[in-house]
C-alpha atoms as a PDB file:
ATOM      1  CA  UNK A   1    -114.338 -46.196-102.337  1.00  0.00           C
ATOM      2  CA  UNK A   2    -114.254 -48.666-105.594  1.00  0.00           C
ATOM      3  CA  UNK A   3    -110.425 -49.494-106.539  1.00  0.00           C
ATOM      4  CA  UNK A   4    -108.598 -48.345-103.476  1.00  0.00           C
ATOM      5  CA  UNK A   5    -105.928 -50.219-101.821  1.00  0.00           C
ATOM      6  CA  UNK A   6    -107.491 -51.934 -98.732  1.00  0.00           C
ATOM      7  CA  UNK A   7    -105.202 -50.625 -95.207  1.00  0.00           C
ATOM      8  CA  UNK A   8    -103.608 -53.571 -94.554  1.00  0.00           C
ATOM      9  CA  UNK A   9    -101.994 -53.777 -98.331  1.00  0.00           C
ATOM     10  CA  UNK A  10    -101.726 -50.051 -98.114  1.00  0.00           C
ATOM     11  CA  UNK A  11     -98.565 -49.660 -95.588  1.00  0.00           C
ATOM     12  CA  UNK A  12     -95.844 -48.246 -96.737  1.00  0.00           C
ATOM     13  CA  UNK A  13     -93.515 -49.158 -94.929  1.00  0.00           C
ATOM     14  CA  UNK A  14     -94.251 -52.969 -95.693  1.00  0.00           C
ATOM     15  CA  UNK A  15     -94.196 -51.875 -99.595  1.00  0.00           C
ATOM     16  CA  UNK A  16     -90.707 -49.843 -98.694  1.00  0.00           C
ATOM     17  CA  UNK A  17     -89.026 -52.795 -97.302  1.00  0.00           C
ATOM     18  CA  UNK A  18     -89.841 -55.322-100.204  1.00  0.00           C
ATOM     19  CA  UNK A  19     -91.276 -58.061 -97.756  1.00  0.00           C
ATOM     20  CA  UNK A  20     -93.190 -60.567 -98.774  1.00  0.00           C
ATOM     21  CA  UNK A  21     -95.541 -63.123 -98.039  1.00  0.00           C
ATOM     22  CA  UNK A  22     -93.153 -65.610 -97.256  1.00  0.00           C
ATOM     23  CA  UNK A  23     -91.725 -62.965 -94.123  1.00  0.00           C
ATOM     24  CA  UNK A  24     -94.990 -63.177 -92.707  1.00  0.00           C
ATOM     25  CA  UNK A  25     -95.545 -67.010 -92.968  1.00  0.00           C
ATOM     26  CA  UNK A  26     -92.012 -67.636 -91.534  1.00  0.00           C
ATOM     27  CA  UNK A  27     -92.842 -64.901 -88.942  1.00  0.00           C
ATOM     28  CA  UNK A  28     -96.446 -66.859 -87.806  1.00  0.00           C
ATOM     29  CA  UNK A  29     -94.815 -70.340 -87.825  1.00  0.00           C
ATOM     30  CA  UNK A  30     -91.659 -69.276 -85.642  1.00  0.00           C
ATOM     31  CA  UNK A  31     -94.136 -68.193 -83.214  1.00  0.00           C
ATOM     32  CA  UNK A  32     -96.440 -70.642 -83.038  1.00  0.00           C
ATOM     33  CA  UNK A  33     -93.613 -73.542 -82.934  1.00  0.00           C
ATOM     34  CA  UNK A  34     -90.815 -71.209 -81.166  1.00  0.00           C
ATOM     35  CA  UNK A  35     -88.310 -72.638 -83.249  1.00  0.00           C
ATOM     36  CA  UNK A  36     -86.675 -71.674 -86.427  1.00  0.00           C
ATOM     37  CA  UNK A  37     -85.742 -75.037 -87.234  1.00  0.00           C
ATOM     38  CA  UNK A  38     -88.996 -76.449 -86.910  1.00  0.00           C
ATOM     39  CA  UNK A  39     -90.810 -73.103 -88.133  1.00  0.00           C
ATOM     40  CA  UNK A  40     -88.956 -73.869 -91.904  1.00  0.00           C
ATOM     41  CA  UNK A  41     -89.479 -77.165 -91.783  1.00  0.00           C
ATOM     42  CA  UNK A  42     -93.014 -77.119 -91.322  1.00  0.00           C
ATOM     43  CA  UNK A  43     -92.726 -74.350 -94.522  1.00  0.00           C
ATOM     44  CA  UNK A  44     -90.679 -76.670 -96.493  1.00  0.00           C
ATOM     45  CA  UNK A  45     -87.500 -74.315 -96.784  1.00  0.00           C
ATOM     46  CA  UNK A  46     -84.215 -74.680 -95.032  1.00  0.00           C
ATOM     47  CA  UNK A  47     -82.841 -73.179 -91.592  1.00  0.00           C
ATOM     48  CA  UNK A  48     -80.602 -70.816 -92.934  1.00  0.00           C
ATOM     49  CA  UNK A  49     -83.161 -69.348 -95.275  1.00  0.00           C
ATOM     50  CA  UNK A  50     -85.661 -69.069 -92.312  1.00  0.00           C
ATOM     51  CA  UNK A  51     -83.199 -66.977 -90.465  1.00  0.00           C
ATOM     52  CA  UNK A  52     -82.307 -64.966 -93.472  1.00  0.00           C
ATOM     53  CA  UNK A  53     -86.064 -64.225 -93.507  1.00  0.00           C
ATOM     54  CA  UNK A  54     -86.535 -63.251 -90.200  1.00  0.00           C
ATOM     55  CA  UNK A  55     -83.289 -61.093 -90.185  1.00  0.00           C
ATOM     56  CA  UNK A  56     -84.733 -59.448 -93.088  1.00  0.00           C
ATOM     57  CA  UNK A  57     -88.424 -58.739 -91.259  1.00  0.00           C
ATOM     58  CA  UNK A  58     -86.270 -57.425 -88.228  1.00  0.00           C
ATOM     59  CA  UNK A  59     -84.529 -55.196 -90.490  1.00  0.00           C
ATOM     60  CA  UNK A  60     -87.625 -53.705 -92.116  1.00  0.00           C
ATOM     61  CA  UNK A  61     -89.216 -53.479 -88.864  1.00  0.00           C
ATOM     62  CA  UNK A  62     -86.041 -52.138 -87.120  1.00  0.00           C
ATOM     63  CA  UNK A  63     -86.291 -54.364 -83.981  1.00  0.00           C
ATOM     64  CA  UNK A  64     -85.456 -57.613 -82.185  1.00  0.00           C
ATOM     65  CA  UNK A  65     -88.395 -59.477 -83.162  1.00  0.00           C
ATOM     66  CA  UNK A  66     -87.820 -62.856 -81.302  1.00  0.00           C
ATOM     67  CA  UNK A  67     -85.230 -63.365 -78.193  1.00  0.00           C
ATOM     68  CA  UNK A  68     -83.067 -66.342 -79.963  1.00  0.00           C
ATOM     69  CA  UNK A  69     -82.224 -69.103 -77.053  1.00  0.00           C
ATOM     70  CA  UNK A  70     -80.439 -72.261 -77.428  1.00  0.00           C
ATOM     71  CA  UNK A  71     -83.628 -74.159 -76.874  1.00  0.00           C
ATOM     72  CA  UNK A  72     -85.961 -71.662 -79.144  1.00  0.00           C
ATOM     73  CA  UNK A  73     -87.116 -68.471 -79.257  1.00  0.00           C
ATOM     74  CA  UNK A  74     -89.434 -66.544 -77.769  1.00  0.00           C
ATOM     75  CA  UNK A  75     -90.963 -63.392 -79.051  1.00  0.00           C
ATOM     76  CA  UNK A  76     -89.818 -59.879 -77.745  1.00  0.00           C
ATOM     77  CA  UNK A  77     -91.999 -57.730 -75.857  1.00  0.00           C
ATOM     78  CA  UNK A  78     -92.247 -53.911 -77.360  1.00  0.00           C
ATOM     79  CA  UNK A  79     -94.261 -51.136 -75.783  1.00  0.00           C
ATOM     80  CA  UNK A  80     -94.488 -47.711 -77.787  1.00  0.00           C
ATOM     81  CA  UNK A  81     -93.310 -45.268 -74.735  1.00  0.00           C
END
């Protein structure tokens, strides 16, 4: 249908939590380097801001996203039971 909101910009709930495209880029690079250290780094942005970020995705999403670890993290496994 012409002028309506593709699904994937269509979720509410991403709309309702005022994420943005920075949560998702900080979410994809602490996964693929499993470190939030290195993960803002490569994004050019500081550590603390990266974990502000990802607190603020887990908060929206209302769950543990990554297991933290003193050498990394590693990403949580959810099942919908």
């Amino acid at each position: 249908m012409p002028g309506s909101t593709p699904p994937i910009l269509g979720n509410d709930w991403f709309i309702r939590s005022r994420l943005k495209l920075r949560h998702l880029n900080m979410l994809l690079a602490i996964e693929r380097t499993r470190n939030i250290g290195r993960a803002a780094a490569e994004l050019h942005t500081s550590q603390p801001a990266a974990s502000k970020a990802l607190q603020e995705l887990e908060a929206a999403a209302g769950l543990p996203l990554f297991e933290r670890r003193a050498t990394g993290t590693r990403s949580e496994e959810h099942t919908s039971e």
